[in-house]
N, C-alpha and C. Protein backbone atom coordinates (compact mmCIF):
# COMPACT_ATOMS: atom_id res chain seq x y z
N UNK A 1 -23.91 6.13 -1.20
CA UNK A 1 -24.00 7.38 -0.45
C UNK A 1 -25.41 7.93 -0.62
N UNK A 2 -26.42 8.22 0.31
CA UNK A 2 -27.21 8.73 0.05
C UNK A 2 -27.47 10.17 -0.24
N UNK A 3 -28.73 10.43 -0.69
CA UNK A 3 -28.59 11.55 -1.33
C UNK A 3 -28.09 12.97 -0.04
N UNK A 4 -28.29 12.93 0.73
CA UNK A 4 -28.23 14.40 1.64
C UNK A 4 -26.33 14.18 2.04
N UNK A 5 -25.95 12.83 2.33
CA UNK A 5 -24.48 13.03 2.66
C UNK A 5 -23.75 13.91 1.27
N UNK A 6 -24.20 13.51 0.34
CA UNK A 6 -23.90 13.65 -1.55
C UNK A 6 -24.31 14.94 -1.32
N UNK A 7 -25.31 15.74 -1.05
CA UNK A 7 -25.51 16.87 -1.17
C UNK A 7 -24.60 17.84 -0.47
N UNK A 8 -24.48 17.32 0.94
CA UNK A 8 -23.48 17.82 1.96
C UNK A 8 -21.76 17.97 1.36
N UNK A 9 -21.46 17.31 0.79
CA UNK A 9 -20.19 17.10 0.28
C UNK A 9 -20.27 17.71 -0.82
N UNK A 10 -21.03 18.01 -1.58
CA UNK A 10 -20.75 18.99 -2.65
C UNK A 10 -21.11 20.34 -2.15
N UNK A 11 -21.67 20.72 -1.07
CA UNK A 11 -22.13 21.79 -0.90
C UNK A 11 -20.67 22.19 -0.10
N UNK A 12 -19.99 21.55 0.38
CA UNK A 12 -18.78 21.86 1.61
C UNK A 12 -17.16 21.95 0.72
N UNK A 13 -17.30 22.09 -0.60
CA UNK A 13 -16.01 21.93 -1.51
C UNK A 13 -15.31 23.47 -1.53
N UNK A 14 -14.13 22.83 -1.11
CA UNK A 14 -13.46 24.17 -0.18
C UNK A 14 -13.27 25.09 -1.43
N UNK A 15 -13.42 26.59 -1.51
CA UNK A 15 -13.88 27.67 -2.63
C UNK A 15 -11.85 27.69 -3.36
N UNK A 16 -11.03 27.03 -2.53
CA UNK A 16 -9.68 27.01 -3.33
C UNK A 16 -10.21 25.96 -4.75
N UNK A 17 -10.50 25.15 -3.88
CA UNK A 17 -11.19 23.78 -5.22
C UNK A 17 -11.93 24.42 -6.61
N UNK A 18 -12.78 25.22 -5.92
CA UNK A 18 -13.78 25.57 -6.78
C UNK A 18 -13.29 26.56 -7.41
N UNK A 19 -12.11 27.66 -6.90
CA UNK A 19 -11.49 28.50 -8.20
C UNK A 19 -10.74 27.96 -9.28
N UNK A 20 -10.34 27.06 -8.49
CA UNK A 20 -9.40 25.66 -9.78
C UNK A 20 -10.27 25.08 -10.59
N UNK A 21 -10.97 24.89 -10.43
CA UNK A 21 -12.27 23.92 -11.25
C UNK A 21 -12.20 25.15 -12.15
N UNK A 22 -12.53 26.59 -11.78
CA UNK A 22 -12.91 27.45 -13.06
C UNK A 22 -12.34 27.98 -14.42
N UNK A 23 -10.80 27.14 -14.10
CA UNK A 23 -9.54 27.50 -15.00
C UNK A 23 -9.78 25.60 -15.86
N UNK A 24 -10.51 25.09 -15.45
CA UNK A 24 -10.54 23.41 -16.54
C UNK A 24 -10.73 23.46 -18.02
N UNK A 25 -9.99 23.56 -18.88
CA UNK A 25 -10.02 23.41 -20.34
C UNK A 25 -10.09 21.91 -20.80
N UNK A 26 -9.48 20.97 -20.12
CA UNK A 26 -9.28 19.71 -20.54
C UNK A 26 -9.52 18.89 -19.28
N UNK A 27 -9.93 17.58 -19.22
CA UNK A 27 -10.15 17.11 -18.14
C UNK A 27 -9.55 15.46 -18.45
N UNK A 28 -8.46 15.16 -17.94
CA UNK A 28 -8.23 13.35 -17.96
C UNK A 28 -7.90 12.64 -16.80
N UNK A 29 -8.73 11.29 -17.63
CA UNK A 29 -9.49 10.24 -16.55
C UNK A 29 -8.45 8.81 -16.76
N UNK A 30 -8.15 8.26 -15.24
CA UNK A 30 -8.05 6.98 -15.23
C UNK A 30 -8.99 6.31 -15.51
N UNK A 31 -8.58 4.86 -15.56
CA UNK A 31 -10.12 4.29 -15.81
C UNK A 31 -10.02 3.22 -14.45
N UNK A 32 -9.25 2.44 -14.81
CA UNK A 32 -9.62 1.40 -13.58
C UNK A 32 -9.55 1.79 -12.37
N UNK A 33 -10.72 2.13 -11.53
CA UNK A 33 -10.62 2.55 -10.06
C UNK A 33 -11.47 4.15 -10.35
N UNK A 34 -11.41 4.76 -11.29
CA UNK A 34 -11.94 6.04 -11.73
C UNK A 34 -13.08 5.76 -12.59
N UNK A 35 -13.09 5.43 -13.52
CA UNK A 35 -14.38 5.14 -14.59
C UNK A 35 -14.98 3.69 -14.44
N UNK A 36 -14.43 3.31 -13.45
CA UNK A 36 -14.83 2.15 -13.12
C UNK A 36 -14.75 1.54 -11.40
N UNK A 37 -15.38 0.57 -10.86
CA UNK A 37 -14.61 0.29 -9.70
C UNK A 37 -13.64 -0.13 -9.72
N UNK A 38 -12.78 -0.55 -10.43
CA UNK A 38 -11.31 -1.41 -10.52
C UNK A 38 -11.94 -2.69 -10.98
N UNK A 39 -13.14 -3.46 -10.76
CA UNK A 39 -13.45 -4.81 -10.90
C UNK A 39 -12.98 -5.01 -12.65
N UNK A 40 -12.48 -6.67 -12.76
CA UNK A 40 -12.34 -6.49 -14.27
C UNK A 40 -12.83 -8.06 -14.49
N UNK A 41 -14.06 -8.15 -15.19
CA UNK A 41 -14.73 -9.33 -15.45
C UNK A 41 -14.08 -10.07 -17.12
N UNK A 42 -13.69 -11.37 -16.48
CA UNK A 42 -12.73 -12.04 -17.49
C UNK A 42 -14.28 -13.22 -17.65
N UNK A 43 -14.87 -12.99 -19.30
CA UNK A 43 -15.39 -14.05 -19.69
C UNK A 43 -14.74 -15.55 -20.14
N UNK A 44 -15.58 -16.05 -20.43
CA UNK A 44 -14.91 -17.76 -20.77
C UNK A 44 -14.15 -17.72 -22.03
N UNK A 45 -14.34 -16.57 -22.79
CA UNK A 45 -13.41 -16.80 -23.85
C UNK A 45 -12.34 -16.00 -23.93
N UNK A 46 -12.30 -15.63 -22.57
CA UNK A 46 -10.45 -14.60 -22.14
C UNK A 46 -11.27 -12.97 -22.62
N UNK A 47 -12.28 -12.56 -23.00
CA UNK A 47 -12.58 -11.64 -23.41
C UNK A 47 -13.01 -11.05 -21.40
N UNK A 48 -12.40 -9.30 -22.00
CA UNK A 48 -13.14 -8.48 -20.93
C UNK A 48 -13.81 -7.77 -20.85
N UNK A 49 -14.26 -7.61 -19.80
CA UNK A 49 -15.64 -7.01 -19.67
C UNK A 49 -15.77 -5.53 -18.32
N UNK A 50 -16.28 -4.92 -18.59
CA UNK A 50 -15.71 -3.53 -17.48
C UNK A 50 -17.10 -2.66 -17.65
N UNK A 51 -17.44 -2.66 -15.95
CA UNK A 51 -19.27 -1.78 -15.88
C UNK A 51 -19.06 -0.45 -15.99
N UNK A 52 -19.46 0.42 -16.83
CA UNK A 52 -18.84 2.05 -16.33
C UNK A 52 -20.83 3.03 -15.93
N UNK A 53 -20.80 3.70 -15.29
CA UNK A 53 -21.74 4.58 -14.56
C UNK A 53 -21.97 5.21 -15.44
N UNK A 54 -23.60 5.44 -15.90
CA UNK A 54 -24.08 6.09 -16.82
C UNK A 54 -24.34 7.70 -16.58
N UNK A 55 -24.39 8.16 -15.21
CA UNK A 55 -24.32 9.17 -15.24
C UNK A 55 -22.75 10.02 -15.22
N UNK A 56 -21.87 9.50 -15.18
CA UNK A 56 -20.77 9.74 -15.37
C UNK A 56 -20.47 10.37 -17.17
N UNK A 57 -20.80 9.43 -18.03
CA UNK A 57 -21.28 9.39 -19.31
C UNK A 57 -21.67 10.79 -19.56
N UNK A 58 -23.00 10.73 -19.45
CA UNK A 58 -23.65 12.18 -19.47
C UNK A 58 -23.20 13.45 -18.51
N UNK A 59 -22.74 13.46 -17.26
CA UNK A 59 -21.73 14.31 -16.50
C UNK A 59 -20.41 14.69 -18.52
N UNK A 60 -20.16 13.57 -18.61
CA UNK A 60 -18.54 13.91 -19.80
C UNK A 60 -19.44 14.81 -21.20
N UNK A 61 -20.77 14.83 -21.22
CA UNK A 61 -21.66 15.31 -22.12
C UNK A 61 -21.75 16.76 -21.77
N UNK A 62 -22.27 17.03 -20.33
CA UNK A 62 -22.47 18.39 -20.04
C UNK A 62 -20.91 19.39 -20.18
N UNK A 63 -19.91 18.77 -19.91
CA UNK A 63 -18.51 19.56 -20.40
C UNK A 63 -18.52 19.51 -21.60
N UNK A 64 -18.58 18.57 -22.61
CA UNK A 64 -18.80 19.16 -23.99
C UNK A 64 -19.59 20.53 -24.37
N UNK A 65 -20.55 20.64 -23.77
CA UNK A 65 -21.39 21.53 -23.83
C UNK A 65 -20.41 22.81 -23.62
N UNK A 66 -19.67 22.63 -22.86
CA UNK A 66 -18.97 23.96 -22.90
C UNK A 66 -17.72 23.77 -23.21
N UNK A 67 -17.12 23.40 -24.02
CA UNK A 67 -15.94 22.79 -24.92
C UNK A 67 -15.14 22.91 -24.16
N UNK A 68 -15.51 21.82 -22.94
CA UNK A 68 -14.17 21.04 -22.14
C UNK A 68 -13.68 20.20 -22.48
N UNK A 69 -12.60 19.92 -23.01
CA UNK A 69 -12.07 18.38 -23.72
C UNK A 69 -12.31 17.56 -22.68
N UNK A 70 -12.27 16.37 -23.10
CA UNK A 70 -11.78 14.77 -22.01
C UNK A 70 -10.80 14.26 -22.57
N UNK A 71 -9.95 13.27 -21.83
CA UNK A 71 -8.82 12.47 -22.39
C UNK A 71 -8.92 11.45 -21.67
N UNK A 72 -8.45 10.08 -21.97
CA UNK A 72 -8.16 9.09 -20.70
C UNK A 72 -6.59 8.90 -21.07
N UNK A 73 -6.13 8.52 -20.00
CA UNK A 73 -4.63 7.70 -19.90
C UNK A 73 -4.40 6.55 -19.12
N UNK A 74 -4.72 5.69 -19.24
CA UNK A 74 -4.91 4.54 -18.50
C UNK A 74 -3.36 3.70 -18.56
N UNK A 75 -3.38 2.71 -17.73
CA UNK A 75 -1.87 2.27 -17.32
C UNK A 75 -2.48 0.92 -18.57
N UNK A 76 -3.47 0.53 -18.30
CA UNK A 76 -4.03 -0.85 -19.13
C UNK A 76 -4.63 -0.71 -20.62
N UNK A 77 -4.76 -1.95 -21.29
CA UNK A 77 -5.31 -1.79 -22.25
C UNK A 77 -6.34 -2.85 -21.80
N UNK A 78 -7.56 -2.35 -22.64
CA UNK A 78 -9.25 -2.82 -22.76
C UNK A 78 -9.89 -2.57 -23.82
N UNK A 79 -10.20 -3.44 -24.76
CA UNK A 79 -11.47 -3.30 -25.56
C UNK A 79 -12.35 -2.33 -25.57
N UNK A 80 -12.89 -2.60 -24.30
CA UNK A 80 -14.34 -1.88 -23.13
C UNK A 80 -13.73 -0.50 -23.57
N UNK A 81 -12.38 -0.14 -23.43
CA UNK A 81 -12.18 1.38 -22.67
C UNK A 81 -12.12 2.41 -24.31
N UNK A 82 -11.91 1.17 -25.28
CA UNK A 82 -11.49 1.88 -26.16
C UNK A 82 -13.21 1.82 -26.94
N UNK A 83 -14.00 1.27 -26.47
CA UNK A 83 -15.65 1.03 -27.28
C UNK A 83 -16.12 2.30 -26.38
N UNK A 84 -16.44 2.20 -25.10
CA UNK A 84 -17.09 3.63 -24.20
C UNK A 84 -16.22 4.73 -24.21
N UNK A 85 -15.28 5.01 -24.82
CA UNK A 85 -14.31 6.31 -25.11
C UNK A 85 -14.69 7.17 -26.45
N UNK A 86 -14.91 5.89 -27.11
CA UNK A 86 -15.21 6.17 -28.67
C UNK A 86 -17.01 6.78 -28.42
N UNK A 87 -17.86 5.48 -28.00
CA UNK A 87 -18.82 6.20 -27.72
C UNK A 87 -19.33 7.32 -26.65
N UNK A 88 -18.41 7.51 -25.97
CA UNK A 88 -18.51 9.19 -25.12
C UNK A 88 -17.88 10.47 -26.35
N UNK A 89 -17.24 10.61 -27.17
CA UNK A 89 -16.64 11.21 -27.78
C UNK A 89 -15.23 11.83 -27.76
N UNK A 90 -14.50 10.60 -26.36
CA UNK A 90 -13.41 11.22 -26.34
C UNK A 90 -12.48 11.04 -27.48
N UNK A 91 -11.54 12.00 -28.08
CA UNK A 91 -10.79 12.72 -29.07
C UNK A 91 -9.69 11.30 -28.61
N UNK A 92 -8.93 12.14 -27.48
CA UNK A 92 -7.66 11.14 -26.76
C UNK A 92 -7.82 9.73 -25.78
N UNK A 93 -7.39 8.83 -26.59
CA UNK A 93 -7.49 7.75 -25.70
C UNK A 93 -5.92 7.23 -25.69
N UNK A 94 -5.42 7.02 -24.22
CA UNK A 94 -4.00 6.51 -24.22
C UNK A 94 -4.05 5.48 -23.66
N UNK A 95 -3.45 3.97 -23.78
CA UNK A 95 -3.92 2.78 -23.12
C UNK A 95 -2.92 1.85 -23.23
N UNK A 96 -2.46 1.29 -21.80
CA UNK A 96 -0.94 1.07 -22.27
C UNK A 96 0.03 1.75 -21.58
N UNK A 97 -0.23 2.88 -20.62
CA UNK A 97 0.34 3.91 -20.32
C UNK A 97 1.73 3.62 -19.96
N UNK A 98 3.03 3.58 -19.82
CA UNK A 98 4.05 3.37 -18.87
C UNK A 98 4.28 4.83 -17.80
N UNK A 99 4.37 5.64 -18.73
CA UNK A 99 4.55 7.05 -17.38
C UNK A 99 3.43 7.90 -18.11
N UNK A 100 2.15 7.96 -17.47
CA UNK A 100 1.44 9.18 -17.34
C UNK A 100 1.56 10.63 -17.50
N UNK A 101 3.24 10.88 -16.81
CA UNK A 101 2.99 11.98 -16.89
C UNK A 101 3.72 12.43 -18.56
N UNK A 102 4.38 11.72 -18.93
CA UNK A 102 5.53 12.15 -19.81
C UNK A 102 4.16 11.75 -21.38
N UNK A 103 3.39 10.68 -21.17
CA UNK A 103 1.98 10.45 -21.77
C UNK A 103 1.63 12.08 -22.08
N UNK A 104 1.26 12.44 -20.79
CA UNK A 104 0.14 13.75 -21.17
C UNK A 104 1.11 14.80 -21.24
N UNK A 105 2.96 14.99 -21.55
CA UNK A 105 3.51 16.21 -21.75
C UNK A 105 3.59 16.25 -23.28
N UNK A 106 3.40 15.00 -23.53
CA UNK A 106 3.52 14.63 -24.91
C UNK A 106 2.31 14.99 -25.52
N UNK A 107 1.33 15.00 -25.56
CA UNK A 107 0.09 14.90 -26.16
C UNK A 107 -0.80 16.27 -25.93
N UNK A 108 -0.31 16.64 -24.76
CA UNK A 108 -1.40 18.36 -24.29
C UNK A 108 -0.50 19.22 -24.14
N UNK A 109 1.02 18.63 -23.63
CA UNK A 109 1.53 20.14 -23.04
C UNK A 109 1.83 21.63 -24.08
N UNK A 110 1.79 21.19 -25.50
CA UNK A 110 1.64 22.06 -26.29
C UNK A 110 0.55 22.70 -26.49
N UNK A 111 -0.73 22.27 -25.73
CA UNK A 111 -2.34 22.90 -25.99
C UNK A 111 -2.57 23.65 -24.84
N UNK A 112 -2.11 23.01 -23.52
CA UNK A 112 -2.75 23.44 -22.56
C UNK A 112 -1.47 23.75 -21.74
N UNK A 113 -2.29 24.81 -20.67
CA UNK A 113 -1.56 25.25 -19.59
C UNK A 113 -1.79 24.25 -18.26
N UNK A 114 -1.13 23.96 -17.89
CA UNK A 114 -0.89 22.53 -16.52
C UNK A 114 -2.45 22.81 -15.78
N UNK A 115 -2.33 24.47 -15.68
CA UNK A 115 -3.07 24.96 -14.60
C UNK A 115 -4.78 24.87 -15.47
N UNK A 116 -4.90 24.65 -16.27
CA UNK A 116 -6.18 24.24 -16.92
C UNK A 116 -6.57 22.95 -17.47
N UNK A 117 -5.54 22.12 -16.30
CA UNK A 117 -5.75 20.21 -16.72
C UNK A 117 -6.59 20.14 -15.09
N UNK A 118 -7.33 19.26 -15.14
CA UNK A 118 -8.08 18.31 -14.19
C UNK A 118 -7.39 16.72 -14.60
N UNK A 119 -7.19 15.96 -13.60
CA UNK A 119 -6.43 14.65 -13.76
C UNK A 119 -7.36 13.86 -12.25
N UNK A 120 -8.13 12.92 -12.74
CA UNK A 120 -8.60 12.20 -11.68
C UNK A 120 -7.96 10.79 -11.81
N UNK A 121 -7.19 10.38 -10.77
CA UNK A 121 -6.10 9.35 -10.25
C UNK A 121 -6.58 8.73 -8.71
N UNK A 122 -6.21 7.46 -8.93
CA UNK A 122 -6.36 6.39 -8.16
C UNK A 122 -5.52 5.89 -7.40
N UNK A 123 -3.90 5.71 -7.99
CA UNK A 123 -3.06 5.36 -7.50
C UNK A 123 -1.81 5.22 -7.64
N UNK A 124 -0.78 5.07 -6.94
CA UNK A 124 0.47 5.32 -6.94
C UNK A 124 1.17 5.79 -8.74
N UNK A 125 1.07 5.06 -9.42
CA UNK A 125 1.30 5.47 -10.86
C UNK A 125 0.91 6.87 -11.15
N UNK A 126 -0.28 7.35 -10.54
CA UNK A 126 -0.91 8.64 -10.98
C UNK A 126 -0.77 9.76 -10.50
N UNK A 127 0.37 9.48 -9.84
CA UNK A 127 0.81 10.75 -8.66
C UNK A 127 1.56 12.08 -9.04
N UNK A 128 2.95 11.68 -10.22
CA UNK A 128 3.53 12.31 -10.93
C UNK A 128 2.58 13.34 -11.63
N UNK A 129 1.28 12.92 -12.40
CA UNK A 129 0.66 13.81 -13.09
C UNK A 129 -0.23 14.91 -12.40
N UNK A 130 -1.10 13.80 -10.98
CA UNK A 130 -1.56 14.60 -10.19
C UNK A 130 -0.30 16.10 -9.72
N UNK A 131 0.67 16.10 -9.80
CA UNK A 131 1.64 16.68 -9.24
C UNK A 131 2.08 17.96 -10.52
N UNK A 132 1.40 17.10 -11.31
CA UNK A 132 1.33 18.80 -12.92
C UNK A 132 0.66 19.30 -13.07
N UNK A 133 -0.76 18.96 -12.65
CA UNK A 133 -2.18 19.17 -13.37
C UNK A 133 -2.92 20.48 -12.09
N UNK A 134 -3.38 21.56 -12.69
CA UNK A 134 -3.89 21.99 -12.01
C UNK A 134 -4.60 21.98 -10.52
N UNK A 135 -5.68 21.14 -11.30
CA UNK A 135 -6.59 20.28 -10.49
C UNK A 135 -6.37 18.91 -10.62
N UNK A 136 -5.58 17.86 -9.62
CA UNK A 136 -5.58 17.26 -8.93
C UNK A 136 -6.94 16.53 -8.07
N UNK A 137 -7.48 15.14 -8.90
CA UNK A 137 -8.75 14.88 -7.63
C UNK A 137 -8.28 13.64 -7.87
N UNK A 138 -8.93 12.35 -6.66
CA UNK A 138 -8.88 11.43 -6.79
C UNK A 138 -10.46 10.84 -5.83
N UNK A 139 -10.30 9.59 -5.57
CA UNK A 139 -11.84 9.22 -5.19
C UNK A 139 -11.34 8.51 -3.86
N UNK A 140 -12.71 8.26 -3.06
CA UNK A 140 -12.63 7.40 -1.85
C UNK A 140 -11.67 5.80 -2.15
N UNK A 141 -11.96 5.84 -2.67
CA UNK A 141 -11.34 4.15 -2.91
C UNK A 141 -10.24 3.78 -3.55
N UNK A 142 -9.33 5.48 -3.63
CA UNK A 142 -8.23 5.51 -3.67
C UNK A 142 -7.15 3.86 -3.20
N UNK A 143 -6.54 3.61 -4.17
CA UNK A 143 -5.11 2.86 -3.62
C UNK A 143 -4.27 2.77 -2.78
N UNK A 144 -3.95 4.11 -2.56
CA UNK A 144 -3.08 4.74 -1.52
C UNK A 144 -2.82 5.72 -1.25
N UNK A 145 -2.47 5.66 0.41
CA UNK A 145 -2.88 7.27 0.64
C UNK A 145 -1.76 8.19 0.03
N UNK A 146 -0.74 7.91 -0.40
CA UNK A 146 -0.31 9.53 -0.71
C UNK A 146 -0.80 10.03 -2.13
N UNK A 147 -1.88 8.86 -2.66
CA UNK A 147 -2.71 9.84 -3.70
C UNK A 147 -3.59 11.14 -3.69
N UNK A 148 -3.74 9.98 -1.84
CA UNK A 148 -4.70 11.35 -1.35
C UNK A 148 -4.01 12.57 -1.11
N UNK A 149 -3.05 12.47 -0.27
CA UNK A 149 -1.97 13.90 -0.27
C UNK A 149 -2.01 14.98 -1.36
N UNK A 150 -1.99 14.42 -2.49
CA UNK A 150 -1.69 15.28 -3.90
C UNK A 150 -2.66 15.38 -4.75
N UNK A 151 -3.63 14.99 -3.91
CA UNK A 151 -5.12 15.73 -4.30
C UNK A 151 -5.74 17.04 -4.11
N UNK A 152 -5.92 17.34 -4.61
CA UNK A 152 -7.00 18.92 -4.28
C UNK A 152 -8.10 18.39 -3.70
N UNK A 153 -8.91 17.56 -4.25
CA UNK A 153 -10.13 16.82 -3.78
C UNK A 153 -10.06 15.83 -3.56
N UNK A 154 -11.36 15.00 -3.09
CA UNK A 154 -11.42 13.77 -3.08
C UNK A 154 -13.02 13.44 -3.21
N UNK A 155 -13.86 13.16 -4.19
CA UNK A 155 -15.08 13.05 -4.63
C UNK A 155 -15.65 12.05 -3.56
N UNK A 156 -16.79 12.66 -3.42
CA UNK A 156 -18.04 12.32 -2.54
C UNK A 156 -18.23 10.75 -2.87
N UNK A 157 -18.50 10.28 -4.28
CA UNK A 157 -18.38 8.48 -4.21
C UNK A 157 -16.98 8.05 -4.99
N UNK A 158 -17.07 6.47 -5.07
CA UNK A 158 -15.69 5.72 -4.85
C UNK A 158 -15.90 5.94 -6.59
N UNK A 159 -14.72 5.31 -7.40
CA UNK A 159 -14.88 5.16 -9.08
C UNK A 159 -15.64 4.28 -9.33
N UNK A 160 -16.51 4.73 -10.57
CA UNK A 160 -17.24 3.64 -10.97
C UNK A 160 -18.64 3.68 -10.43
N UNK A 161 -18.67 4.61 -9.24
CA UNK A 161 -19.99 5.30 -8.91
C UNK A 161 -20.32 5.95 -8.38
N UNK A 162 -20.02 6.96 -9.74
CA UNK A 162 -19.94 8.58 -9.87
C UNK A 162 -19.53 9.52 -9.62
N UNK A 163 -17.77 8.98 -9.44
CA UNK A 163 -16.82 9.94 -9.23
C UNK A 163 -16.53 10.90 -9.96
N UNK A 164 -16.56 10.37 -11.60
CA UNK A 164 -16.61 11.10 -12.86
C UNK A 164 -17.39 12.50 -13.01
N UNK A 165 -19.18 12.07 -12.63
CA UNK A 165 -20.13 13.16 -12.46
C UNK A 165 -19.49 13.81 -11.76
N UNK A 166 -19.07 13.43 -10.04
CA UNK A 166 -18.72 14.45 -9.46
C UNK A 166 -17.97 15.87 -9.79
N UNK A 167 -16.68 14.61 -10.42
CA UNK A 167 -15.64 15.79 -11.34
C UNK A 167 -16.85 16.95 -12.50
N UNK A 168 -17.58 16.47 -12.90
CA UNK A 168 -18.11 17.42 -14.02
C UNK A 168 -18.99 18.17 -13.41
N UNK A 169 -19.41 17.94 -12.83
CA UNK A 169 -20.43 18.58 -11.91
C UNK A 169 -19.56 19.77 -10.78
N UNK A 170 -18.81 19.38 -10.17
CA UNK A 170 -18.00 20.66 -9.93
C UNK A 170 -17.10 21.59 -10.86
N UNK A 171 -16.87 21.12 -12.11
CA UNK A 171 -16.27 22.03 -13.03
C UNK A 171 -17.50 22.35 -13.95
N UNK A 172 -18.48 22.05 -14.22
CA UNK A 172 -19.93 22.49 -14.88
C UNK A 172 -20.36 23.95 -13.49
N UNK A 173 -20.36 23.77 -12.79
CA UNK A 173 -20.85 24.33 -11.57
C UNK A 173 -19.84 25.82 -11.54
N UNK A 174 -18.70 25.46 -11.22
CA UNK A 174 -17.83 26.55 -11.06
C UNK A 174 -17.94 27.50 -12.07
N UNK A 175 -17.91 27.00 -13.52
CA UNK A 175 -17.93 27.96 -14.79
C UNK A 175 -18.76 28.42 -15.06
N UNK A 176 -20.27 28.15 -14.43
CA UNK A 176 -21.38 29.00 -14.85
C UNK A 176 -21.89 30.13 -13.82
């Protein structure tokens, strides 16, 4: 996406979006299709391998800055997810997921209020939670469309490049 469509699309984020963004205490991420493109590189010795967007990274840095948690809940397990989780500083890593949502009633619903979760989802599995979480986003390269339905948003690029920023960048944005 070049830069002025990218500019255009963040400048056009409907102000319902952006009052939701201002209630984000916690923010959790899929990974495959969200922190990543979905691609999953199988080396010769069965080991995997998974590219994640560096400004995404630093986007999960600037919410620290204002003590936004992160979490992931992923349906899969990865090496990768559990080495770049650790080195981003996320606290919660869930991997393995069977139900998402009953995952994150278990683990936040005693911290947080629904309406101060952000949940960025990809696909059919992620719909239930999209359907608790305040804010609701998912990306262009969504799975299927009724992810899109039960979205609030839908970020300017696909996962994996820089859907993540997007998310932080509109909840960095809204709160200041």
């Amino acid at each position: 996406m070049n830069r002025k469509k990218y500019n255009e699309a963040m400048l056009s984020i409907d102000a319902k979006v952006v009052e939701k963004a201002k209630n984000i205490k916690l923010l959790i991420l899929d990974v495959d299709g969200v922190m990543t493109d979905g691609g999953v590189i199988i080396n010769k010795d069965g080991s995997e391998s998974k590219q994640f967007y560096a400004q995404d990274g630093h986007g999960l840095m600037i919410l620290k800055s204002l003590n936004i948690e992160y979490a992931i809940i992923s349906g899969r397990y990865s090496k990768a997810v559990e080495f770049r989780g650790n080195e981003l500083g996320f606290k919660t890593i869930i991997q393995n997921s069977r139900d998402k949502l009953a995952d994150y009633k278990k683990h936040f619903s005693d911290f947080y209020n629904s309406n101060d979760v952000c949940f960025i989802g990809d696909d059919i599995v992620d719909i239930s939670l999209m359907k608790e979480v305040g804010l609701a986003v998912t990306v262009p390269n969504a799975n299927y469309n009724n992810v899109e339905r039960c979205s609030h948003w839908i970020t300017p690029r696909s996962g994996g490049k820089g859907a993540v920023r997007d998310v932080c960048d509109l909840i960095y944005f809204s709160q200041k």
